[in-house]
N, C-alpha and C. Protein backbone atom coordinates (compact mmCIF):
# COMPACT_ATOMS: atom_id res chain seq x y z
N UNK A 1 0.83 -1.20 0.00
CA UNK A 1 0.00 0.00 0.00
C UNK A 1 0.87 1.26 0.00
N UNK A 2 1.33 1.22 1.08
CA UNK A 2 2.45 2.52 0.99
C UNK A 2 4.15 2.68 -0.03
N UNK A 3 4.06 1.53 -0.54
CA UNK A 3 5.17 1.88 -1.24
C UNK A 3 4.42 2.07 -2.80
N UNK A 4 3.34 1.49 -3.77
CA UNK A 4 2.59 1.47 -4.72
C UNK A 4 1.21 2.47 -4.65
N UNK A 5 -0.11 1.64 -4.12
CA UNK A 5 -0.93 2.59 -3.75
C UNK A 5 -1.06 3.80 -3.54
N UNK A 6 -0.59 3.73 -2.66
CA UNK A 6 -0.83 5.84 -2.26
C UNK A 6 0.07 6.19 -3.14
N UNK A 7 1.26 6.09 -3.37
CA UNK A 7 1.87 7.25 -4.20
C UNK A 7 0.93 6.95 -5.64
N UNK A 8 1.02 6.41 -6.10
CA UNK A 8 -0.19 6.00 -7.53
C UNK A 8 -1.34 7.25 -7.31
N UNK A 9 -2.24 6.89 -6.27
CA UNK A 9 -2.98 7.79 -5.83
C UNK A 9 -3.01 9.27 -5.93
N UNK A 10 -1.71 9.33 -5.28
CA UNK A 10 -1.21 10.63 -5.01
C UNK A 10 -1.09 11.53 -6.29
N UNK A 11 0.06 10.96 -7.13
CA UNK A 11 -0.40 11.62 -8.46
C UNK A 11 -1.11 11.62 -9.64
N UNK A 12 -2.37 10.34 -8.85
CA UNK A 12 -3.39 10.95 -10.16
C UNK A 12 -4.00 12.05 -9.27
N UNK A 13 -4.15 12.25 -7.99
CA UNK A 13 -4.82 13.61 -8.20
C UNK A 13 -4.14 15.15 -8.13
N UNK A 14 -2.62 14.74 -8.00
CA UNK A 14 -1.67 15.77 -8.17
C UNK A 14 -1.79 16.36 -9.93
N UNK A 15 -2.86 14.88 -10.77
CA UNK A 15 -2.59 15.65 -12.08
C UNK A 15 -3.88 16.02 -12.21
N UNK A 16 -4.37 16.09 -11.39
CA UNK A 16 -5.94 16.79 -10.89
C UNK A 16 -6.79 15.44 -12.08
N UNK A 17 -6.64 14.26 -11.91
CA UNK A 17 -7.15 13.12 -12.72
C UNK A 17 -7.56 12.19 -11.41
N UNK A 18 -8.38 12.30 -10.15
CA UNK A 18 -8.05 11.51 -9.23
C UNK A 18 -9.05 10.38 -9.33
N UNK A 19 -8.47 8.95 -9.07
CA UNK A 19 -9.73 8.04 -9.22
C UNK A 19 -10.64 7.77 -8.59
N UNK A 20 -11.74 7.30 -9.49
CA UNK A 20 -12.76 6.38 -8.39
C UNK A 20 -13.60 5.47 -8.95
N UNK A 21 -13.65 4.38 -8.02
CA UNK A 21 -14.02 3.49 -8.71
C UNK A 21 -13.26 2.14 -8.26
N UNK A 22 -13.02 1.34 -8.65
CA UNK A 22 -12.47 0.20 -8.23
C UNK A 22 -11.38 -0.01 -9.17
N UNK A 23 -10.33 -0.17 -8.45
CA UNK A 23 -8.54 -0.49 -8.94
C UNK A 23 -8.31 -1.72 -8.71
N UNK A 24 -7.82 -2.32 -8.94
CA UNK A 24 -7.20 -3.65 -8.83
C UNK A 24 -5.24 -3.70 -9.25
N UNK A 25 -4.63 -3.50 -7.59
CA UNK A 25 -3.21 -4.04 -8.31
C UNK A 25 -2.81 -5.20 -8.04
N UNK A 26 -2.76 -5.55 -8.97
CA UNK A 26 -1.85 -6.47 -8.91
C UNK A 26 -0.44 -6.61 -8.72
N UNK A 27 0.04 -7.55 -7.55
CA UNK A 27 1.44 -7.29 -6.71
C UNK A 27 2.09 -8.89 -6.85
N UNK A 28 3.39 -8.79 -7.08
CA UNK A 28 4.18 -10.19 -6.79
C UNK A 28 5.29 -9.77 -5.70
N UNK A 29 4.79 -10.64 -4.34
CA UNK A 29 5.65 -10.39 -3.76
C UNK A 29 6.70 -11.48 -4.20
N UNK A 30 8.22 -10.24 -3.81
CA UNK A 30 9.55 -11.49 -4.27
C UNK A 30 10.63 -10.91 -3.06
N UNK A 31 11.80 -11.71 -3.23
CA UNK A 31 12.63 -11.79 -2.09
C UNK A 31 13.29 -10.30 -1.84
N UNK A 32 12.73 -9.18 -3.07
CA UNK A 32 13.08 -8.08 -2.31
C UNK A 32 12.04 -6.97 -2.77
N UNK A 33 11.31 -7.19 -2.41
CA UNK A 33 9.91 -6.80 -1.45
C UNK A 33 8.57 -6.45 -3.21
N UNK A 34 7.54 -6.16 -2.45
CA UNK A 34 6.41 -6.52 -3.69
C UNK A 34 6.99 -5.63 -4.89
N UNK A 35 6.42 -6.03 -6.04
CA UNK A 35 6.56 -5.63 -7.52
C UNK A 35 5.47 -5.37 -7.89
N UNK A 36 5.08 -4.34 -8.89
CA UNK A 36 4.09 -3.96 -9.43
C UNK A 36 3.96 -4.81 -10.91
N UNK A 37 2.89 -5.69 -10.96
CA UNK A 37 2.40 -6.47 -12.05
C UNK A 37 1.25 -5.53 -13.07
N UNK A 38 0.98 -5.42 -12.44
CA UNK A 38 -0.76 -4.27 -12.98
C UNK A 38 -1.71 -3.69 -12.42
N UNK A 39 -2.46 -2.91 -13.07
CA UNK A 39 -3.41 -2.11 -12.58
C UNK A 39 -4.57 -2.11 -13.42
N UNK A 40 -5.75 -2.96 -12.93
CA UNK A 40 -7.22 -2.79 -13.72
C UNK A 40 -8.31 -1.70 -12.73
N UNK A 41 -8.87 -1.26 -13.60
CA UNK A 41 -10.32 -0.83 -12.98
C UNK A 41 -11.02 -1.85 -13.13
N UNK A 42 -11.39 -2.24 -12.44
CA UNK A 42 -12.17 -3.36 -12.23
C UNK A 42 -11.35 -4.37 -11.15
N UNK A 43 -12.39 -5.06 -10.68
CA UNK A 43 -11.99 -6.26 -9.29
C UNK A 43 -10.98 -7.52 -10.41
N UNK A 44 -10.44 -8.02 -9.28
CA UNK A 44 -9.48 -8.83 -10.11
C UNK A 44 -10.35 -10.12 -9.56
N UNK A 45 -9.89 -11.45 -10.60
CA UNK A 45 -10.41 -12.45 -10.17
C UNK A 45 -9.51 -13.52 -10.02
N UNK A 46 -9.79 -14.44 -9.31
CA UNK A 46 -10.36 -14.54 -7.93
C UNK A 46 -10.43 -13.74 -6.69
N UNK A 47 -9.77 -13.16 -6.94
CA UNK A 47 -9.02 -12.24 -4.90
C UNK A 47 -10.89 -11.42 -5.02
N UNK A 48 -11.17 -11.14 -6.24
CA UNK A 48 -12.61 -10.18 -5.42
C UNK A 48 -13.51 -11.40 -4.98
N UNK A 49 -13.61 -12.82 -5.37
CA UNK A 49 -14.60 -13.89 -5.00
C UNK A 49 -14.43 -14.17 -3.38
N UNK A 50 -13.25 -14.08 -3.37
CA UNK A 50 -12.81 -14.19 -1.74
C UNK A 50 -13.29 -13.11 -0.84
N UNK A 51 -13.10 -11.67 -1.38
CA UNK A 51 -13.59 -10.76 -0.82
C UNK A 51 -15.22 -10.76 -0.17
N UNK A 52 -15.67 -11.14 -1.61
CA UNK A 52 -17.50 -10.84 -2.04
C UNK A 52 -18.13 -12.06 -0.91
N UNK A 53 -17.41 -13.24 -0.42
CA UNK A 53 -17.96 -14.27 0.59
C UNK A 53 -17.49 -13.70 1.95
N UNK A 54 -16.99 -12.26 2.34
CA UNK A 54 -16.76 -12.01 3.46
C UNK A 54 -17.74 -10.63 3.80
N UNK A 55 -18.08 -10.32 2.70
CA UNK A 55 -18.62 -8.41 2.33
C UNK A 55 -20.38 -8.80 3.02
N UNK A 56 -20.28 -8.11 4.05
CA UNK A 56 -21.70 -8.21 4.92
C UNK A 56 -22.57 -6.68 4.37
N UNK A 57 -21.74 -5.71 4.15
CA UNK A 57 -22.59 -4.62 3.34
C UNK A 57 -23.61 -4.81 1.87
N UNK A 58 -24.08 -4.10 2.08
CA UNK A 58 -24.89 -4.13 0.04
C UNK A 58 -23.35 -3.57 -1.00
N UNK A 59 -23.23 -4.19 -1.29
CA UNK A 59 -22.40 -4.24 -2.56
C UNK A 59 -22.75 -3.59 -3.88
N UNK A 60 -23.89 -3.09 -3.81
CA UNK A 60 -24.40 -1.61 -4.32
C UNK A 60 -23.70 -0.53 -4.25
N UNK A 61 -24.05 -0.32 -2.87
CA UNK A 61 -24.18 0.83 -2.43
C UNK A 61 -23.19 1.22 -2.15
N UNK A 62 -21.86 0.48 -1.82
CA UNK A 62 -20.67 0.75 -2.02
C UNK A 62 -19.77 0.68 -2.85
N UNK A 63 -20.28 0.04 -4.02
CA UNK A 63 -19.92 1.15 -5.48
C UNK A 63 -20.46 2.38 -5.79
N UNK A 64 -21.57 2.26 -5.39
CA UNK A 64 -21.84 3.33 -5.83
C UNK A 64 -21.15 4.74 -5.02
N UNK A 65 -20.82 4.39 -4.21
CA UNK A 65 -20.41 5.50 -2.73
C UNK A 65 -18.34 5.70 -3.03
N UNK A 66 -18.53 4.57 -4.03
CA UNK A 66 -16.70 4.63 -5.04
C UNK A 66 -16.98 5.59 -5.90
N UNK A 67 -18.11 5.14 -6.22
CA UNK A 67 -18.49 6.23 -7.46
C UNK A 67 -18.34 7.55 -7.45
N UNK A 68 -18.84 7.65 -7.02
CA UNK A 68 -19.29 9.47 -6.00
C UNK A 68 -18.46 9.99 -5.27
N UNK A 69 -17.39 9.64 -4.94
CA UNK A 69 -16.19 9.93 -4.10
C UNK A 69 -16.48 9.66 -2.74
N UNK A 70 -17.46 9.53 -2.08
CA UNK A 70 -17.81 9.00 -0.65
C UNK A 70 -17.77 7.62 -0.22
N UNK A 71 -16.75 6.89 -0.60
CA UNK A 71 -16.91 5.50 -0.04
C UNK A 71 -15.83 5.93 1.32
N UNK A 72 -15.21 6.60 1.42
CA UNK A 72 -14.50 6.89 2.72
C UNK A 72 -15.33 7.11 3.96
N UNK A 73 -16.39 7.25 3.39
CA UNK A 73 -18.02 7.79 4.35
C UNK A 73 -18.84 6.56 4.28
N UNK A 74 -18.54 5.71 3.71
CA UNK A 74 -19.49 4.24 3.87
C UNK A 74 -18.71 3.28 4.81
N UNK A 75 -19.48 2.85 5.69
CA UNK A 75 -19.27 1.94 6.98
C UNK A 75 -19.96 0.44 6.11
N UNK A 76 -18.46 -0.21 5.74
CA UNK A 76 -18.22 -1.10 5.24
C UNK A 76 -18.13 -2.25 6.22
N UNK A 77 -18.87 -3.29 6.30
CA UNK A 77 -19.38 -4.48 6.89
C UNK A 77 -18.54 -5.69 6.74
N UNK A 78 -17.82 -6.14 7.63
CA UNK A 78 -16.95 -7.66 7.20
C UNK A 78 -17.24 -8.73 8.06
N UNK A 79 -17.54 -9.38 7.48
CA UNK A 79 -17.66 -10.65 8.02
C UNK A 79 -16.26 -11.17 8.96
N UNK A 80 -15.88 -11.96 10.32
CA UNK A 80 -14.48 -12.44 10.66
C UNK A 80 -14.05 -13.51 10.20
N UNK A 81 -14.64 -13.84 9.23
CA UNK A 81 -14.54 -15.34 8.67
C UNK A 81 -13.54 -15.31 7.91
N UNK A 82 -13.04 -16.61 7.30
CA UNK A 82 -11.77 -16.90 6.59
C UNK A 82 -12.27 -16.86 5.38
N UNK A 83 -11.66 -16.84 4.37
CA UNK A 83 -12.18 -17.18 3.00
C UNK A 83 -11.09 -17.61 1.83
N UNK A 84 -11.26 -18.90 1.24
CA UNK A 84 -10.20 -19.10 0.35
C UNK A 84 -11.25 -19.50 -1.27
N UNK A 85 -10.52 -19.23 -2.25
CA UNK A 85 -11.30 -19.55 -3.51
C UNK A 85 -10.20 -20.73 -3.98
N UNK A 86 -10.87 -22.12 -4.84
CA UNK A 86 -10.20 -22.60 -5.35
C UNK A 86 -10.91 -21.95 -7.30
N UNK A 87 -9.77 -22.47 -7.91
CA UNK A 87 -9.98 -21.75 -9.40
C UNK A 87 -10.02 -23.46 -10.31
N UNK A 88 -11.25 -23.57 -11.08
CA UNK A 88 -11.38 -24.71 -11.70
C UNK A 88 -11.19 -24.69 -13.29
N UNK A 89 -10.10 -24.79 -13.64
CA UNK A 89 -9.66 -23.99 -15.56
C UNK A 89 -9.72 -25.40 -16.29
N UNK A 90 -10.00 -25.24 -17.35
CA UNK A 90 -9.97 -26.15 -18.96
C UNK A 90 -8.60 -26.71 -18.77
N UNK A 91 -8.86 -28.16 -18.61
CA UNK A 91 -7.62 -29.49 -19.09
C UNK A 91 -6.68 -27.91 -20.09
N UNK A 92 -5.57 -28.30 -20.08
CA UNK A 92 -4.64 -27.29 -21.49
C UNK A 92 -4.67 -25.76 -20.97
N UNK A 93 -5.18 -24.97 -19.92
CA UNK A 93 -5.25 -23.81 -19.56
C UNK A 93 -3.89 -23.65 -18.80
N UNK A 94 -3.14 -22.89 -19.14
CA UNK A 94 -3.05 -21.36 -19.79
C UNK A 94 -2.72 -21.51 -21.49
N UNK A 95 -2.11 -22.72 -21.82
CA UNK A 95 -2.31 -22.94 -23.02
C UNK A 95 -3.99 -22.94 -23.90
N UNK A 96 -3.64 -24.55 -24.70
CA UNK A 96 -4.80 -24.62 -25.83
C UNK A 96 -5.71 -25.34 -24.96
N UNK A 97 -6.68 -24.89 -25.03
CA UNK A 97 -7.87 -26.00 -24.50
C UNK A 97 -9.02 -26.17 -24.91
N UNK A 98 -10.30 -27.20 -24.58
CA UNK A 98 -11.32 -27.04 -25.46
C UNK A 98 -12.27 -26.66 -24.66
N UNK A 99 -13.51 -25.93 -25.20
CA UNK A 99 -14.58 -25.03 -25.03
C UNK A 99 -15.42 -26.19 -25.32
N UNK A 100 -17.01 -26.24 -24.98
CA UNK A 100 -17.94 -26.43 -24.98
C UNK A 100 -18.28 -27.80 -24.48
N UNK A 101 -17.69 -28.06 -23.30
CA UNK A 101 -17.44 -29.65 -22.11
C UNK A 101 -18.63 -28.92 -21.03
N UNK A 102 -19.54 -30.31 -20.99
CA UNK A 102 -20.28 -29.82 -20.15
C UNK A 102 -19.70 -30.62 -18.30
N UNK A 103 -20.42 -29.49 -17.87
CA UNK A 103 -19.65 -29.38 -16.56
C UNK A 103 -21.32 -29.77 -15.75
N UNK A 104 -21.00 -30.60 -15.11
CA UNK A 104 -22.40 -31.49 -14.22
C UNK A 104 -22.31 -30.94 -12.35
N UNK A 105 -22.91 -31.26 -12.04
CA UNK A 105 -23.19 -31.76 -10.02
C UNK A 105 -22.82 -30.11 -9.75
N UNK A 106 -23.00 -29.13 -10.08
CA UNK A 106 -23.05 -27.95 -9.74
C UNK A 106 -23.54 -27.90 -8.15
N UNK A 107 -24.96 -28.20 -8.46
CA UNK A 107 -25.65 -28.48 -7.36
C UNK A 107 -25.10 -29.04 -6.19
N UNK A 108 -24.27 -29.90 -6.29
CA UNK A 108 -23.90 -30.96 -5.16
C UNK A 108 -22.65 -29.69 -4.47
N UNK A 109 -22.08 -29.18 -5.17
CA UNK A 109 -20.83 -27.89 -4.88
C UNK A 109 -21.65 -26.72 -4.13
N UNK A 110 -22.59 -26.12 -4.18
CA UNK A 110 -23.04 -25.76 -4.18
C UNK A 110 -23.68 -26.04 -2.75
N UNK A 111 -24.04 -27.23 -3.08
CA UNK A 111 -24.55 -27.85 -1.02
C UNK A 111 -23.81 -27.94 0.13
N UNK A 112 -22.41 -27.93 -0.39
CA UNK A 112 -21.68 -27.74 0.27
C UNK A 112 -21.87 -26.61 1.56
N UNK A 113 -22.06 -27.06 3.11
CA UNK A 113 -21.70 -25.67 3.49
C UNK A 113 -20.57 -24.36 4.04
N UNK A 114 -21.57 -23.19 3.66
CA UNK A 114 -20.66 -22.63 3.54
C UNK A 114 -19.98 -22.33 2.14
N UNK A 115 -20.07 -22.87 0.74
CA UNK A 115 -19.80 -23.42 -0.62
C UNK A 115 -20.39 -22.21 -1.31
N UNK A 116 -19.41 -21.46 -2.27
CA UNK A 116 -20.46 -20.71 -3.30
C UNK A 116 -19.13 -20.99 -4.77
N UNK A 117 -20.46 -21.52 -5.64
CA UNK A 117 -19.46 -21.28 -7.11
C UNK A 117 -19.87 -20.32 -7.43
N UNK A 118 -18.80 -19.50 -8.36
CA UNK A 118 -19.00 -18.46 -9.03
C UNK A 118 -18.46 -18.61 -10.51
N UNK A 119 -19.35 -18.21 -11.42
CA UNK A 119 -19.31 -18.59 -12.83
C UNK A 119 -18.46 -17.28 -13.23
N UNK A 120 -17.10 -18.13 -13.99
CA UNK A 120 -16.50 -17.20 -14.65
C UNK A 120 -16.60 -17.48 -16.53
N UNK A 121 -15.98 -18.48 -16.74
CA UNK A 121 -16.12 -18.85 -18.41
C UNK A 121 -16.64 -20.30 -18.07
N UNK A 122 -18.08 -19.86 -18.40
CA UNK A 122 -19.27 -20.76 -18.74
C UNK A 122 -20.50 -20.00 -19.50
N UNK A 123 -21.56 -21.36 -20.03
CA UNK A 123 -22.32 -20.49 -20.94
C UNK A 123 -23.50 -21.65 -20.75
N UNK A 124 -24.33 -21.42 -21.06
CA UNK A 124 -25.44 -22.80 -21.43
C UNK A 124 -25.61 -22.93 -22.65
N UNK A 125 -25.63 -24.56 -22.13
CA UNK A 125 -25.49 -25.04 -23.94
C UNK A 125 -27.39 -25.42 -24.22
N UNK A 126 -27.87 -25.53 -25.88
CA UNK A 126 -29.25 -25.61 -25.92
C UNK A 126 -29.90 -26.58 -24.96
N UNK A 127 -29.12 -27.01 -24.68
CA UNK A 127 -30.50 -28.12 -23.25
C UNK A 127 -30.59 -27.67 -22.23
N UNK A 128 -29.56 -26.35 -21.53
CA UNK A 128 -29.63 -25.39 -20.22
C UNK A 128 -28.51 -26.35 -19.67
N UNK A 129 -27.61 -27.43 -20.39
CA UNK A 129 -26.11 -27.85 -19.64
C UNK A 129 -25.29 -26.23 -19.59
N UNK A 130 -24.40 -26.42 -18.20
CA UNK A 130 -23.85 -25.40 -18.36
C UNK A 130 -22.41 -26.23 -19.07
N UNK A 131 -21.78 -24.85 -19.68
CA UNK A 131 -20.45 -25.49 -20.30
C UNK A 131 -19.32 -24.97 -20.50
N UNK A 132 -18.37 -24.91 -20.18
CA UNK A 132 -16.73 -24.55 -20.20
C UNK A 132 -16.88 -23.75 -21.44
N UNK A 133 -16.53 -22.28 -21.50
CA UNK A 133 -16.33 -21.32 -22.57
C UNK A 133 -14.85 -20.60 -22.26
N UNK A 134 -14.42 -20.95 -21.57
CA UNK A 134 -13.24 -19.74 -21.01
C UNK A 134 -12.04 -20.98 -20.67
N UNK A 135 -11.29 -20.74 -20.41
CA UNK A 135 -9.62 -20.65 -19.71
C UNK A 135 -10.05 -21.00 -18.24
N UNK A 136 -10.32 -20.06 -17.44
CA UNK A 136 -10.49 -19.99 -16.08
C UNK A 136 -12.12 -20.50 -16.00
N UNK A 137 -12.73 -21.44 -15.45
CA UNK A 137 -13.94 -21.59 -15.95
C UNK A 137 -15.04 -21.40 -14.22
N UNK A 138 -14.77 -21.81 -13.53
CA UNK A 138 -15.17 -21.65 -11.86
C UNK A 138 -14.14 -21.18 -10.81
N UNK A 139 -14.91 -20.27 -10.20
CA UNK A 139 -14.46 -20.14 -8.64
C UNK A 139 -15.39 -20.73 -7.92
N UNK A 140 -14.31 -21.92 -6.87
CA UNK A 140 -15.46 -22.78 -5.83
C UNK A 140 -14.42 -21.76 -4.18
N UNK A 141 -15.17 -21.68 -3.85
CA UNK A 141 -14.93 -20.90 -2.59
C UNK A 141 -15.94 -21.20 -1.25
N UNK A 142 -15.53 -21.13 -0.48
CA UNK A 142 -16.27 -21.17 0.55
C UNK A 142 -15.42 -20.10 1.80
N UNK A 143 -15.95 -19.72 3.01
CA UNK A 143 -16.00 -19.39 4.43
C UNK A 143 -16.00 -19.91 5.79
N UNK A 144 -15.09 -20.15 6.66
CA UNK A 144 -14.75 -20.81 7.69
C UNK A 144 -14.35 -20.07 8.97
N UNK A 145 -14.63 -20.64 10.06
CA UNK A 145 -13.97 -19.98 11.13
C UNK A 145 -12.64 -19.62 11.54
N UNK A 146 -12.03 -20.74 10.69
CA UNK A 146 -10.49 -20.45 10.55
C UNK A 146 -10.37 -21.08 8.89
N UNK A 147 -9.20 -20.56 8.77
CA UNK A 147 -8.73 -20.38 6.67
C UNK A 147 -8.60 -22.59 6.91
N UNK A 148 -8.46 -23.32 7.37
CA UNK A 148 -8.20 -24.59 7.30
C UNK A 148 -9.32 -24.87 7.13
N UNK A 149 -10.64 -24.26 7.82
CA UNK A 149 -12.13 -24.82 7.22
C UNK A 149 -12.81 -24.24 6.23
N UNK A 150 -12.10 -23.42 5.67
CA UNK A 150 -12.34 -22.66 4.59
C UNK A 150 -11.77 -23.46 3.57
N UNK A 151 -10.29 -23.63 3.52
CA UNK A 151 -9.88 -25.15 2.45
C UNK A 151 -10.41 -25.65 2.41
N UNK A 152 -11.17 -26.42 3.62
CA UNK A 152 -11.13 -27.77 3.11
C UNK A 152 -12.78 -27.46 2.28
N UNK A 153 -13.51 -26.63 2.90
CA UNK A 153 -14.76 -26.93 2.15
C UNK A 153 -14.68 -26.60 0.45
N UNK A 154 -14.12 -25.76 0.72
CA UNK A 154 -13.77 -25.11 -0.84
C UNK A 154 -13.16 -26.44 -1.69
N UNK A 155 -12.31 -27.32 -1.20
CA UNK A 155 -11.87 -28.59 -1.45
C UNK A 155 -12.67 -29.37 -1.53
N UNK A 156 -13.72 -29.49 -0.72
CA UNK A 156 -14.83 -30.70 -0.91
C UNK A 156 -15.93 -30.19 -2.06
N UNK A 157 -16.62 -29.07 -2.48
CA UNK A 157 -17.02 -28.42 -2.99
C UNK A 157 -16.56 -28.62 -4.43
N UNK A 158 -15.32 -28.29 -4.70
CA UNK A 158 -14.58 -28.37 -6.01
C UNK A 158 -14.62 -29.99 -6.26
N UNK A 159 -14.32 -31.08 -5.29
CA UNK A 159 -14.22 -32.28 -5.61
C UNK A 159 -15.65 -32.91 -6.06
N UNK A 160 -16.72 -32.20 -6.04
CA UNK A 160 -18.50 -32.40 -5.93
C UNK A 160 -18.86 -32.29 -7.48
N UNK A 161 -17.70 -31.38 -8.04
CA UNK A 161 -17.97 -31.05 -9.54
C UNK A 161 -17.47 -32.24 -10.34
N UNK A 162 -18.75 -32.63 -11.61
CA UNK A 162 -18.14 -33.76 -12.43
C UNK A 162 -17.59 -32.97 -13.60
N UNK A 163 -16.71 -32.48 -13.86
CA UNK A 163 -15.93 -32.04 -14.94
C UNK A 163 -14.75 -32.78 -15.25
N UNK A 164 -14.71 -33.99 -15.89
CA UNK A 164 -13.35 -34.40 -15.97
C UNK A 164 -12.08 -33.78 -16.77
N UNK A 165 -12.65 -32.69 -18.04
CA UNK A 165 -11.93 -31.51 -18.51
C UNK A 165 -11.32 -30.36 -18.21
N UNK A 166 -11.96 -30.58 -16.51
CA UNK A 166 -11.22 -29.31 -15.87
C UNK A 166 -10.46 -29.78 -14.90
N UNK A 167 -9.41 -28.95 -14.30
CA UNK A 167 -8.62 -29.29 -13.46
C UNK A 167 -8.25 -28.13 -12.27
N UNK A 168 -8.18 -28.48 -11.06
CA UNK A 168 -7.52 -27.16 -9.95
C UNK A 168 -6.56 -27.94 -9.60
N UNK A 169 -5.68 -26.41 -9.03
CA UNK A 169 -4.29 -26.72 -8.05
C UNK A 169 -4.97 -27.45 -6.72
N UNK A 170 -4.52 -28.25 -6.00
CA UNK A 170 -4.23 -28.97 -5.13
C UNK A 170 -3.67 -27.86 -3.67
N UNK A 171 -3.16 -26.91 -4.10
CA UNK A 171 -2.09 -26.02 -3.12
C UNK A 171 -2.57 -24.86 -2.49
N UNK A 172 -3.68 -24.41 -2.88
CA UNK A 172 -4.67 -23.16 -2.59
C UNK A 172 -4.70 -23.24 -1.26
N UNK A 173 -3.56 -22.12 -0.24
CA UNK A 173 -3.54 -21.95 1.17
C UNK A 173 -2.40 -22.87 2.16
N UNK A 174 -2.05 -23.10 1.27
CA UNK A 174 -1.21 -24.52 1.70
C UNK A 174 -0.05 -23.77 2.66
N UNK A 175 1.01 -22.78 2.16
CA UNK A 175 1.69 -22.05 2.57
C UNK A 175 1.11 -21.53 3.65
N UNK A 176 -0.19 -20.72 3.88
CA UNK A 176 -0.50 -19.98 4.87
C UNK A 176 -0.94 -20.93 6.15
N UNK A 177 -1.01 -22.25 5.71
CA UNK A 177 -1.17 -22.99 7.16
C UNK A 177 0.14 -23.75 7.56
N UNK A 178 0.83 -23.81 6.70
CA UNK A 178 2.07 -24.71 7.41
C UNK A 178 2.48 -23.84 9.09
């Protein structure tokens, strides 16, 4: 924040250009200290799915209060819960992969508790199957009292899906509990 963020900040409105709205940087931390990867307007994905299962406010109203320059004046609501997203991408992703695999047991992920998928590249196919259109195709995420019950559901959740075309990392949090 203080070595990227604010100064960023600082001179867009030093060029009287100041933002609002939602930024997204993207940071790699490395062995001598974070790096600047990018900057979207707009929420980045996954890190906002993780967010959006902790956000107890209307999620309206605090864009809209980005919007307007008053979100510094909105009493923003958090849940104390943990939250981890697993990411479910196309067999061949980041490479070549194939589009239009239908993806089944939604439902059963979904029952999970605590469990929310979130559709990133999917589409329905003419019978209302949903189906792999994208690279990155689900966020399975869930919320826990501590980040280890947050894995694991997010883990059981993702394992509920019959997609044999898609595949997740195994490692999601792994570091932060050793």
């Amino acid at each position: 924040m203080v070595r990227v963020v604010r100064p960023t900040l600082a001179e867009m409105a030093r060029r009287a250009a100041p933002f609002r709205g939602v930024l997204f940087v993207g940071l790699m931390l490395t062995a001598t200290g974070p790096r600047l990867i990018e900057f979207n307007a707009r929420f980045g994905d996954p890190e906002c799915q993780a967010l959006m299962l902790r956000l107890r406010s209307d999620l309206l109203e605090a864009l809209l209060a980005a919007c307007d320059g008053r979100l510094a004046d909105t009493d923003l609501r958090w849940s104390d819960a943990h939250s981890l997203v697993v990411v479910m991408a196309a067999r061949g992703y980041p490479g070549a992969y194939g589009k239009g695999t239908a993806i089944r047991c939604l439902d059963r992920a979904a029952a999970v508790p605590c469990a929310q998928v979130f559709h990133a590249g999917t589409g329905a196919g003419p019978d209302g199957a949903v189906l792999a259109t994208g690279g990155r195709v689900l966020g399975i995420g869930a919320r826990g009292n501590t980040l280890r019950e947050a894995r694991d559901a997010a883990y059981e959740a993702a394992a509920a899906v019959d997609w044999p075309e898609g595949f997740y990392r195994r490692d999601i949090g792994h570091r932060a509990l050793r």
